[in-house]
N, C-alpha and C. Protein backbone atom coordinates (compact mmCIF):
# COMPACT_ATOMS: atom_id res chain seq x y z
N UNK A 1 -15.77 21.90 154.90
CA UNK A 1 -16.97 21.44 155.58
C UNK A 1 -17.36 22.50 156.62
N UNK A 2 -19.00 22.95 156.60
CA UNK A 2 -19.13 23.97 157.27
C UNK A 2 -18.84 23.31 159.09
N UNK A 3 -18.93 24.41 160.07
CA UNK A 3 -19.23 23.67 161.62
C UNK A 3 -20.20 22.45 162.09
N UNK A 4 -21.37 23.02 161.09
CA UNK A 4 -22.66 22.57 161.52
C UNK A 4 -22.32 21.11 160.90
N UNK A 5 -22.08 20.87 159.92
CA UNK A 5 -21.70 19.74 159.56
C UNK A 5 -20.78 18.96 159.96
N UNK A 6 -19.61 19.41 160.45
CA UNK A 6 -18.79 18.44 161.66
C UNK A 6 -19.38 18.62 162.45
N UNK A 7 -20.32 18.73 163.56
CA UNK A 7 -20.76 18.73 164.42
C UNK A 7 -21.94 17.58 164.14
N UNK A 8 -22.17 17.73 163.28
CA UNK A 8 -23.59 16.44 163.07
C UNK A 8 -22.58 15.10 162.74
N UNK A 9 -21.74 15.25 161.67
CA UNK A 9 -20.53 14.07 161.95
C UNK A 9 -20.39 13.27 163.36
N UNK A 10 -19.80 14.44 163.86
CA UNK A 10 -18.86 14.31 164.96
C UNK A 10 -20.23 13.60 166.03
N UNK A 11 -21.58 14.07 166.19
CA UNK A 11 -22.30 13.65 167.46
C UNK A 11 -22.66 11.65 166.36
N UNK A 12 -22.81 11.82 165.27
CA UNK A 12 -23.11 10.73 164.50
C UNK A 12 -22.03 9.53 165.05
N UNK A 13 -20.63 9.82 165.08
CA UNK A 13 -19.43 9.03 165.21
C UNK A 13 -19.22 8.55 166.81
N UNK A 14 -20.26 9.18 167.77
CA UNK A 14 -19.83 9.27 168.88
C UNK A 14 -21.00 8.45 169.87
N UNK A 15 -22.09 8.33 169.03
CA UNK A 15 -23.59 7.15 169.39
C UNK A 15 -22.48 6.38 169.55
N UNK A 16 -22.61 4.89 168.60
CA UNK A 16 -21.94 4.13 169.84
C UNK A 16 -21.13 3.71 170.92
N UNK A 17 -20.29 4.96 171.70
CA UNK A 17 -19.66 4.95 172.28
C UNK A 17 -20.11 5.25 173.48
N UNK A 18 -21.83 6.02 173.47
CA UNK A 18 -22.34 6.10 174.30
C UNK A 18 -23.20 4.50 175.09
N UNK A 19 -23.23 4.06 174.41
CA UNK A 19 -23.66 2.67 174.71
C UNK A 19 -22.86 2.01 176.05
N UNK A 20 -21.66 2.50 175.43
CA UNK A 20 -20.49 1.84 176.12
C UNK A 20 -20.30 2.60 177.94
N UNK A 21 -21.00 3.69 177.92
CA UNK A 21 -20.42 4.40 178.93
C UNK A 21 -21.68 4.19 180.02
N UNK A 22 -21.49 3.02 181.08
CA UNK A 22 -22.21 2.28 182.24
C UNK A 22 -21.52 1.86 182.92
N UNK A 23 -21.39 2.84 184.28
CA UNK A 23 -20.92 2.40 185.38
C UNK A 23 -21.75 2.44 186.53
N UNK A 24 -21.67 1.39 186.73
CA UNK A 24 -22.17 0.46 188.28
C UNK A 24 -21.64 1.04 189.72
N UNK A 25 -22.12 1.64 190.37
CA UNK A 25 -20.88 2.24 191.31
C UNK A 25 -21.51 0.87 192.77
N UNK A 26 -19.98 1.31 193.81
CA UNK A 26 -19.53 0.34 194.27
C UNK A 26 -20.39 0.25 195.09
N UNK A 27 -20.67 1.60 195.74
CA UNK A 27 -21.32 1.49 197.12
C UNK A 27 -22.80 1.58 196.92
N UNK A 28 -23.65 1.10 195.96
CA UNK A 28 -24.76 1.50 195.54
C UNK A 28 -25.84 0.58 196.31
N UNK A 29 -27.07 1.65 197.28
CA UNK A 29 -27.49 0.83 198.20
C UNK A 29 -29.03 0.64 197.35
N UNK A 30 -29.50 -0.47 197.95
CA UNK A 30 -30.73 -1.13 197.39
C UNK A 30 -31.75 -1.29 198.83
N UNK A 31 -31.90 -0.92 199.67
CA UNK A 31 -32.61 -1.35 200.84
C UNK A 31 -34.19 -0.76 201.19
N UNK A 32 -33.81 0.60 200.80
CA UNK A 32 -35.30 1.07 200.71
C UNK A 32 -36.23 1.06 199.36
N UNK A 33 -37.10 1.56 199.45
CA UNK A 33 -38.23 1.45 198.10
C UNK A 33 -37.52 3.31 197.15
N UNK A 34 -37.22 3.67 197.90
CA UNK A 34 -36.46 4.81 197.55
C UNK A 34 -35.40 5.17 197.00
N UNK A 35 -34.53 4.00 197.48
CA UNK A 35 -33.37 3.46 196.83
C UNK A 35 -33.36 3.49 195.40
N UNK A 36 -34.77 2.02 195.65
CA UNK A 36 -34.95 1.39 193.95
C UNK A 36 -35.55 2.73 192.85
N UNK A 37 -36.05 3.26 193.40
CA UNK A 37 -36.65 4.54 193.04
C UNK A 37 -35.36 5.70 191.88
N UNK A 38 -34.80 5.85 192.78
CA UNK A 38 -33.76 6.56 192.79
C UNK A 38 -32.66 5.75 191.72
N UNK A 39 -32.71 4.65 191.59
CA UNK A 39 -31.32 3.96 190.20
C UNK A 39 -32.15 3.05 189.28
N UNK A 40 -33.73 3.87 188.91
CA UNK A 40 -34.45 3.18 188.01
C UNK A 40 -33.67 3.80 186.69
N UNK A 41 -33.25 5.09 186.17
CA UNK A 41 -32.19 5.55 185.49
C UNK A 41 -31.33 4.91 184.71
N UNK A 42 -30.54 4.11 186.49
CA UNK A 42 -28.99 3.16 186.09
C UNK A 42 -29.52 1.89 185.47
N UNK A 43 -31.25 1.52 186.12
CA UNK A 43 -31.66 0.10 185.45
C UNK A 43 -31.82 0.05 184.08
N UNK A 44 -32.41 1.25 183.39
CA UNK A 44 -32.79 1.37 182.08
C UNK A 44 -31.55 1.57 180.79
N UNK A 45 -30.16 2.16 181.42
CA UNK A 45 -28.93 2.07 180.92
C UNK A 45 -28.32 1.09 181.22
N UNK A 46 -28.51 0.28 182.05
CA UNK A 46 -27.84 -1.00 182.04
C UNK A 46 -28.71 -1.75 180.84
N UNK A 47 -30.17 -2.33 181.31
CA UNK A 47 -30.67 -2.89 180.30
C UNK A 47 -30.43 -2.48 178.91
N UNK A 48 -30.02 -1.39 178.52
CA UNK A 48 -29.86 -1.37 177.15
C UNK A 48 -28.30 -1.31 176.55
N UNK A 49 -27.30 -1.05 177.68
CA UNK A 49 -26.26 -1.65 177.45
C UNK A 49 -26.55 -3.12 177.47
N UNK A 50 -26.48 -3.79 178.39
CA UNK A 50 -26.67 -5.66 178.38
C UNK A 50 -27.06 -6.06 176.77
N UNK A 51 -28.49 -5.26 176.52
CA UNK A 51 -28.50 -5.57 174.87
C UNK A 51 -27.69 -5.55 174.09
N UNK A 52 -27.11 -4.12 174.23
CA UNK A 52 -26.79 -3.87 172.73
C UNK A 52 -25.39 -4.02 172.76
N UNK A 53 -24.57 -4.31 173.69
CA UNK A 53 -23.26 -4.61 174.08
C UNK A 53 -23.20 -6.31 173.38
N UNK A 54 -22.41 -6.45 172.45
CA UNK A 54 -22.22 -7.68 171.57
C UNK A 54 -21.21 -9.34 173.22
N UNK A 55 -22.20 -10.30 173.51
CA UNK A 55 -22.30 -11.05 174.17
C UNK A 55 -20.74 -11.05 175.14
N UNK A 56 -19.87 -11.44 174.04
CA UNK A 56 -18.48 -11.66 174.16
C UNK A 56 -17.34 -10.22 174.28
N UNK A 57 -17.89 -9.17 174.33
CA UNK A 57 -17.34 -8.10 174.67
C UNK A 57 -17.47 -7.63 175.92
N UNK A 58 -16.41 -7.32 176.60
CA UNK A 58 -16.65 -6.75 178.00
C UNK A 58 -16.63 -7.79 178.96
N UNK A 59 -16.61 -8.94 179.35
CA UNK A 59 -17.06 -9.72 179.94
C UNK A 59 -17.11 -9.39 181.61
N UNK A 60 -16.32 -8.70 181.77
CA UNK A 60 -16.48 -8.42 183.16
C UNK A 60 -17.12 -7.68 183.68
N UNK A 61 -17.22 -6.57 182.69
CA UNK A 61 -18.50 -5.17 182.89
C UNK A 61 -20.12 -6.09 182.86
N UNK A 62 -20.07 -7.61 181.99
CA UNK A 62 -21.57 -7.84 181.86
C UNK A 62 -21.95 -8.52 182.82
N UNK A 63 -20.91 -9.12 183.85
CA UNK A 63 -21.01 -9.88 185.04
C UNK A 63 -21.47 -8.65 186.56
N UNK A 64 -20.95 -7.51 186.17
CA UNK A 64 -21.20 -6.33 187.10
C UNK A 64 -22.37 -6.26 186.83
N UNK A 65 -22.97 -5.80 185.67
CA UNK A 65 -24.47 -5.45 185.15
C UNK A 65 -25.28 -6.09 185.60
N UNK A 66 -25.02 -7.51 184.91
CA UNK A 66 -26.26 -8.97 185.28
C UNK A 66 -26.60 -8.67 187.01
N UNK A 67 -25.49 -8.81 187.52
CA UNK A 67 -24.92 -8.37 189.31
C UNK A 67 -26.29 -7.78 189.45
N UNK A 68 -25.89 -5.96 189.15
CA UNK A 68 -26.70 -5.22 189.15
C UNK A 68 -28.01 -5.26 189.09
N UNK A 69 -28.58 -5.61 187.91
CA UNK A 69 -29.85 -5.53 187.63
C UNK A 69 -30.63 -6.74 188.24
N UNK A 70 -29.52 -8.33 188.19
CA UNK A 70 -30.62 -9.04 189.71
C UNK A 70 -31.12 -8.67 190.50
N UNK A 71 -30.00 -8.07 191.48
CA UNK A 71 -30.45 -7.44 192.61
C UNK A 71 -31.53 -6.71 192.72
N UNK A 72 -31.32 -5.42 191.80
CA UNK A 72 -32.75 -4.88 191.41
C UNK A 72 -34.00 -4.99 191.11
N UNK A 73 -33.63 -6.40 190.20
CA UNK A 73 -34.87 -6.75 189.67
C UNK A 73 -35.26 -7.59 190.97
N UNK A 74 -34.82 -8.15 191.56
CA UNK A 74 -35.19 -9.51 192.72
C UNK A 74 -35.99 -8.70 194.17
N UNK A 75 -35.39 -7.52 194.36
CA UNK A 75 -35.65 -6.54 195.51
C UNK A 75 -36.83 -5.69 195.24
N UNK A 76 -36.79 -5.04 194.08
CA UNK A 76 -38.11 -3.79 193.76
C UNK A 76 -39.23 -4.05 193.71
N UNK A 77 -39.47 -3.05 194.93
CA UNK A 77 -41.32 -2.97 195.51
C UNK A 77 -41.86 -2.76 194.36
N UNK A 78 -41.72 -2.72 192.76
CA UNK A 78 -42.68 -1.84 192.00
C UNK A 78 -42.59 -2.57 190.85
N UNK A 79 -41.90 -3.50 190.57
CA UNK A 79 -41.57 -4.45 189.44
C UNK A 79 -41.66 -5.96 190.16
N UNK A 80 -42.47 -6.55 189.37
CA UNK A 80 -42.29 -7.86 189.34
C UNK A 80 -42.79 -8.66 188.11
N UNK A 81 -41.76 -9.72 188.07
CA UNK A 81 -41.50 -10.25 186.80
C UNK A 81 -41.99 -12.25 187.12
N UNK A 82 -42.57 -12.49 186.15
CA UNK A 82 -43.06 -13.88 186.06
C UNK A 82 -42.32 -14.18 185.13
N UNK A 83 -41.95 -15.37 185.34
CA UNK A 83 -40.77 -16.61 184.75
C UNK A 83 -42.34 -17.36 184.35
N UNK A 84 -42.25 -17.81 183.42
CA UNK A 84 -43.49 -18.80 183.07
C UNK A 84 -42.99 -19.75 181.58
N UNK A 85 -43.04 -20.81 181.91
CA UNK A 85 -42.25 -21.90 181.18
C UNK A 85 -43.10 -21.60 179.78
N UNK A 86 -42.20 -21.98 178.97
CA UNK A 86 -42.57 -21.59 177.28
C UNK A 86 -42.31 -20.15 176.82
N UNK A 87 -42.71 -19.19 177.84
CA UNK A 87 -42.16 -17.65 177.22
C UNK A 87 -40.26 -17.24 177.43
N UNK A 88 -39.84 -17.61 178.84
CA UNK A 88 -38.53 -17.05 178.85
C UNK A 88 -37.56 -18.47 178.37
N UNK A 89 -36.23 -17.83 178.11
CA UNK A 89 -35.13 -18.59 177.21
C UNK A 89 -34.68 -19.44 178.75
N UNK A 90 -35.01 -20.32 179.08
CA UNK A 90 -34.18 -20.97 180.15
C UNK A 90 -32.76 -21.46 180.01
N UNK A 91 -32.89 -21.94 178.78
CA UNK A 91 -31.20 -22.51 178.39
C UNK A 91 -30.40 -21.77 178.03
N UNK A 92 -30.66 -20.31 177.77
CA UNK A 92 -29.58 -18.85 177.39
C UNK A 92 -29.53 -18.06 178.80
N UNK A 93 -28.91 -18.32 179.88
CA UNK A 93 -28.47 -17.45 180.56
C UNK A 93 -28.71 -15.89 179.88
N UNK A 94 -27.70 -15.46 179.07
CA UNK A 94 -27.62 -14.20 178.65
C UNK A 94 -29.23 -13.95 178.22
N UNK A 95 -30.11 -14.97 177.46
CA UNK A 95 -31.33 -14.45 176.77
C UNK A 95 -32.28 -14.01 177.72
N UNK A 96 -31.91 -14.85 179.12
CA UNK A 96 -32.89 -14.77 180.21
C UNK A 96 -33.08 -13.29 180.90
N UNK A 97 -31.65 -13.24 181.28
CA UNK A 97 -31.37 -11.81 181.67
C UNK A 97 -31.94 -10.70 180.26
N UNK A 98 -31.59 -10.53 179.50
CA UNK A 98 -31.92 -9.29 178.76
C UNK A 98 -33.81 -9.81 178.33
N UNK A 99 -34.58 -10.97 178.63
CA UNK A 99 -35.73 -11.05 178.96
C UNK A 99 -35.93 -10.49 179.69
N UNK A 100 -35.75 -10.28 181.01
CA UNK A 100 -36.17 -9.95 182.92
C UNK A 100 -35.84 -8.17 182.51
N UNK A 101 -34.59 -8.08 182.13
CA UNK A 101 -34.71 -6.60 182.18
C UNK A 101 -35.30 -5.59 180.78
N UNK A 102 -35.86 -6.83 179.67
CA UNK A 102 -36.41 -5.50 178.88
C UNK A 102 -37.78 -5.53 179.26
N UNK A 103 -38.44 -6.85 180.37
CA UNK A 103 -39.91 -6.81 181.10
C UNK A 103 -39.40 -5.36 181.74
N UNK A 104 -38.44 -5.31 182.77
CA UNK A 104 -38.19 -4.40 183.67
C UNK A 104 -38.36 -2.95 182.85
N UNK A 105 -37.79 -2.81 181.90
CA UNK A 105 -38.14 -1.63 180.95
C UNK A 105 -39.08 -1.11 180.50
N UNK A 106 -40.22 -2.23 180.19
CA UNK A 106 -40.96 -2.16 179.87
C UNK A 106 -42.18 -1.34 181.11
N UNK A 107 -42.12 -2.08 181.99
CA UNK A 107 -42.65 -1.74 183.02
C UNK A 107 -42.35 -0.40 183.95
N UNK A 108 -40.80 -0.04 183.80
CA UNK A 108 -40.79 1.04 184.64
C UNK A 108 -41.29 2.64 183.31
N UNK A 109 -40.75 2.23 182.23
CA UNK A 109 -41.57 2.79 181.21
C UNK A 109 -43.08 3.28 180.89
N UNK A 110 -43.72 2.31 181.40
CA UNK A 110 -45.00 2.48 181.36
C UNK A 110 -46.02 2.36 182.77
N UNK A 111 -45.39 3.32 183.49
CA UNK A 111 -45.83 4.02 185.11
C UNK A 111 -46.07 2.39 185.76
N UNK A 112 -44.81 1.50 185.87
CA UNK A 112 -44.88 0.64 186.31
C UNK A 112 -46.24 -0.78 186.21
N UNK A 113 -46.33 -0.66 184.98
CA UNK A 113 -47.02 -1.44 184.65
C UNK A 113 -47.39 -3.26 185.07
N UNK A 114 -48.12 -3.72 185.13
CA UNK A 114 -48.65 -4.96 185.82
C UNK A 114 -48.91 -5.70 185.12
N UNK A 115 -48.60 -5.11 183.52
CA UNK A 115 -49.70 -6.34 182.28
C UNK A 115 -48.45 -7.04 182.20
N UNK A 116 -48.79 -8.46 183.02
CA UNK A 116 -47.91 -9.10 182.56
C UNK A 116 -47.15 -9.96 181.28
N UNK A 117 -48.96 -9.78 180.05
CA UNK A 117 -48.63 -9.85 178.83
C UNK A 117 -47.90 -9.03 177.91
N UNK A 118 -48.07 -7.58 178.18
CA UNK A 118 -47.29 -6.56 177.57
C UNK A 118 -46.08 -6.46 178.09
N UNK A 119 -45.48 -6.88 179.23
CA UNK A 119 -44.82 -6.87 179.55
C UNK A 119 -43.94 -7.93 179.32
N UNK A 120 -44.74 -9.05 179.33
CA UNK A 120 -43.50 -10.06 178.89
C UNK A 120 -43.42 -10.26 176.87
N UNK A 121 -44.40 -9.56 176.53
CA UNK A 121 -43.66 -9.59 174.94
C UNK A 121 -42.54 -8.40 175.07
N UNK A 122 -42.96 -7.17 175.61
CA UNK A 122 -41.49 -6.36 175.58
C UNK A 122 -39.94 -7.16 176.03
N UNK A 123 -40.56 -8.17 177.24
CA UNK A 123 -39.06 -8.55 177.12
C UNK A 123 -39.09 -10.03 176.47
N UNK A 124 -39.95 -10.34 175.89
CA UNK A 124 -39.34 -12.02 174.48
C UNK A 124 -38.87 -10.70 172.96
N UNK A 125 -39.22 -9.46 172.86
CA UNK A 125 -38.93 -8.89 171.31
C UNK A 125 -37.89 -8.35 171.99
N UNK A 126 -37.32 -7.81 173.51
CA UNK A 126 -35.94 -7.34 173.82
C UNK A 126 -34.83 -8.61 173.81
N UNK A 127 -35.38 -9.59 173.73
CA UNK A 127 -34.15 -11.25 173.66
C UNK A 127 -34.26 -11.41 172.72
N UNK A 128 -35.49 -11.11 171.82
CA UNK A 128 -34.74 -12.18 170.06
C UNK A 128 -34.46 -11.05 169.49
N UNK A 129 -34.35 -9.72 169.88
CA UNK A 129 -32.93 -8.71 169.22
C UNK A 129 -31.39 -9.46 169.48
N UNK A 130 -31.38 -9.22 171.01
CA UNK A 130 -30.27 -9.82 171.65
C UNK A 130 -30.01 -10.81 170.58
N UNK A 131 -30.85 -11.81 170.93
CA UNK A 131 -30.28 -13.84 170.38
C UNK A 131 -29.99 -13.23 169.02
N UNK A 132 -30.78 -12.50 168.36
CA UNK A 132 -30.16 -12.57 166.85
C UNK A 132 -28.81 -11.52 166.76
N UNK A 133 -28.88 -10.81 167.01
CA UNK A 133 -27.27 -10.20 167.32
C UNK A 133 -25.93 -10.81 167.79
N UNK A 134 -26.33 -11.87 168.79
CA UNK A 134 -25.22 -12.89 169.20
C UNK A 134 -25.38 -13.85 169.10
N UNK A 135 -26.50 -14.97 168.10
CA UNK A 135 -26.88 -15.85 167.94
C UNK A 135 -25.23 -16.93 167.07
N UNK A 136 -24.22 -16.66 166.49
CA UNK A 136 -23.22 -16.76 166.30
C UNK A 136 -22.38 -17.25 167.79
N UNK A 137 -22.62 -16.07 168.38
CA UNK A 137 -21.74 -16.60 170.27
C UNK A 137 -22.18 -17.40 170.43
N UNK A 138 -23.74 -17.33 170.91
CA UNK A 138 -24.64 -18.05 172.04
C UNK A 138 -25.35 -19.49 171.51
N UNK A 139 -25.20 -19.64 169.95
CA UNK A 139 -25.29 -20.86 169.55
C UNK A 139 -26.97 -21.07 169.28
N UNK A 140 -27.38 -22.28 168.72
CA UNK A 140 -28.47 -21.99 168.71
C UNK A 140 -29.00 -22.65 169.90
N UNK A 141 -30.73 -21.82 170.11
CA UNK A 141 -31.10 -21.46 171.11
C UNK A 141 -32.77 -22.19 170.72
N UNK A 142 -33.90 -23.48 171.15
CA UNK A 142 -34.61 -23.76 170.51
C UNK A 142 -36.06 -22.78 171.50
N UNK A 143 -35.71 -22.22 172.51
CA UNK A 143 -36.34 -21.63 173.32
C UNK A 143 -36.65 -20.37 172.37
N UNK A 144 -35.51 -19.54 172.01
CA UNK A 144 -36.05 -18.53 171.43
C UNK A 144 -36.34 -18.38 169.93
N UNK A 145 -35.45 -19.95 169.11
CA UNK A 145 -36.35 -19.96 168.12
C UNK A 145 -37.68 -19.99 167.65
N UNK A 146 -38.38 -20.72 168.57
CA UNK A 146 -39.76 -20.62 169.00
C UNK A 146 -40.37 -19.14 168.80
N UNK A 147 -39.88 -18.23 169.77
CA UNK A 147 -40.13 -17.27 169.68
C UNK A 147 -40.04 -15.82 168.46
N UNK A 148 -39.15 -16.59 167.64
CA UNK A 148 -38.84 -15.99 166.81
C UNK A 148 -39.61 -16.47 165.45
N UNK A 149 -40.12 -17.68 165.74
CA UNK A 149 -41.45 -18.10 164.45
C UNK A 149 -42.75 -17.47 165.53
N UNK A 150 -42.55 -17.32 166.46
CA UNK A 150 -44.38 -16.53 166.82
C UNK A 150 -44.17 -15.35 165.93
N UNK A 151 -43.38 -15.10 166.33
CA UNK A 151 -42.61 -13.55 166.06
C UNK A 151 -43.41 -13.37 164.61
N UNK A 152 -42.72 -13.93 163.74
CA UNK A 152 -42.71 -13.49 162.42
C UNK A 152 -43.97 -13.83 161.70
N UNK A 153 -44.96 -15.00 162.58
CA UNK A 153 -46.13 -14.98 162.34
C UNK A 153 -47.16 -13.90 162.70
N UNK A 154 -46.67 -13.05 163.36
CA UNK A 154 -47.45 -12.21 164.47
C UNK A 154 -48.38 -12.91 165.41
N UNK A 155 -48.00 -13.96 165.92
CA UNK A 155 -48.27 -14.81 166.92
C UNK A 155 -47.59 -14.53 168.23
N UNK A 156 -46.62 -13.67 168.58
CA UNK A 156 -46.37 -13.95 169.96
C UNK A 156 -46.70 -13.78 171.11
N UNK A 157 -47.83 -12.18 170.99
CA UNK A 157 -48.42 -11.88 171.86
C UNK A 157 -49.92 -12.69 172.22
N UNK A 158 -50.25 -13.38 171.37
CA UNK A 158 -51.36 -14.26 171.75
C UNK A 158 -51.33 -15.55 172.41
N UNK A 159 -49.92 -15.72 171.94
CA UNK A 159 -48.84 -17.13 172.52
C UNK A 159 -49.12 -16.57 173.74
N UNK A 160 -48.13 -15.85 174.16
CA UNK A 160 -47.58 -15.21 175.65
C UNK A 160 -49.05 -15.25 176.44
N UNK A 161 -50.20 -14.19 175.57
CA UNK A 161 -51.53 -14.15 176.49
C UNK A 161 -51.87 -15.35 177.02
N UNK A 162 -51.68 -16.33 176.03
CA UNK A 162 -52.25 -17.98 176.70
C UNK A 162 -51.53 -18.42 177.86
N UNK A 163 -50.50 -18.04 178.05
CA UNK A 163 -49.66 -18.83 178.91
C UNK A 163 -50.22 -18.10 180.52
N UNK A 164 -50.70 -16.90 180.82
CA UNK A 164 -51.20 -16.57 181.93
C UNK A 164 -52.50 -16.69 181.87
């Protein structure tokens, strides 16, 4: 096998392990707008660890994260997120959170965006990845089944528009 070809192996074998590598550090301050500024980075690798990290793995790293990204999300001058009954998973803890932070993604993604419709389908299509990936753990879920027949109708973003 030439180099070039273990080397494309080798970076191939080594993706998901990058998933895995999110650390939260201890002393990490949140107080100024500068702060939040400054670990929008750590928010966007957490949120996509929280996803793609399978429910029941890690459990203590996802209790640091969730930690994490509350805080963040609850504090930042530049993100804000609407809870609005019928769009987020209320009865999935886990669905709720990876809702709030793929809005948060969505938004710091797109020069901090305000549409709170585009924003909240980015985070109902970042939870029914999640729910269907751990839908086995997390049991069924009638909040995001819902969402998952807008879904497949191509109904959800018109759903979501109604609700604001």
């Amino acid at each position: 096998m030439t180099p070039i070809k273990i080397l494309i192996c080798l970076l191939f074998v080594s993706i998901p392990f990058t998933a895995q590598e999110l650390e939260i550090p201890n002393d990490l301050s949140l107080v100024t707008a500068d702060d939040y500024k400054k670990t929008e980075s750590l928010v966007l690798k957490a949120t996509d660890w929280l996803a793609n990290t399978p429910v029941g793995e890690n459990p203590d790293k996802r209790i640091a994260v969730n930690g994490f990204l509350m805080k963040w999300m609850s504090g930042s001058p530049t993100v804000t997120i609407a809870l609005v009954e019928g769009i987020v998973p209320l009865d999935c803890a886990d669905c709720l959170m990876v809702f709030m932070s793929g809005w948060t993604k969505y938004s710091l993604e797109h020069n901090y965006s305000k549409d709170n419709t585009a924003c909240a389908v980015a985070g109902a299509e970042h939870a029914i990845r999640f729910y269907e990936k751990n839908k086995a753990a997390l049991g069924k879920n009638a909040d995001m089944e819902k969402l998952i027949k807008l879904q497949k109708k191509g109904k959800l973003e018109s759903y979501i528009a109604s609700k604001f």
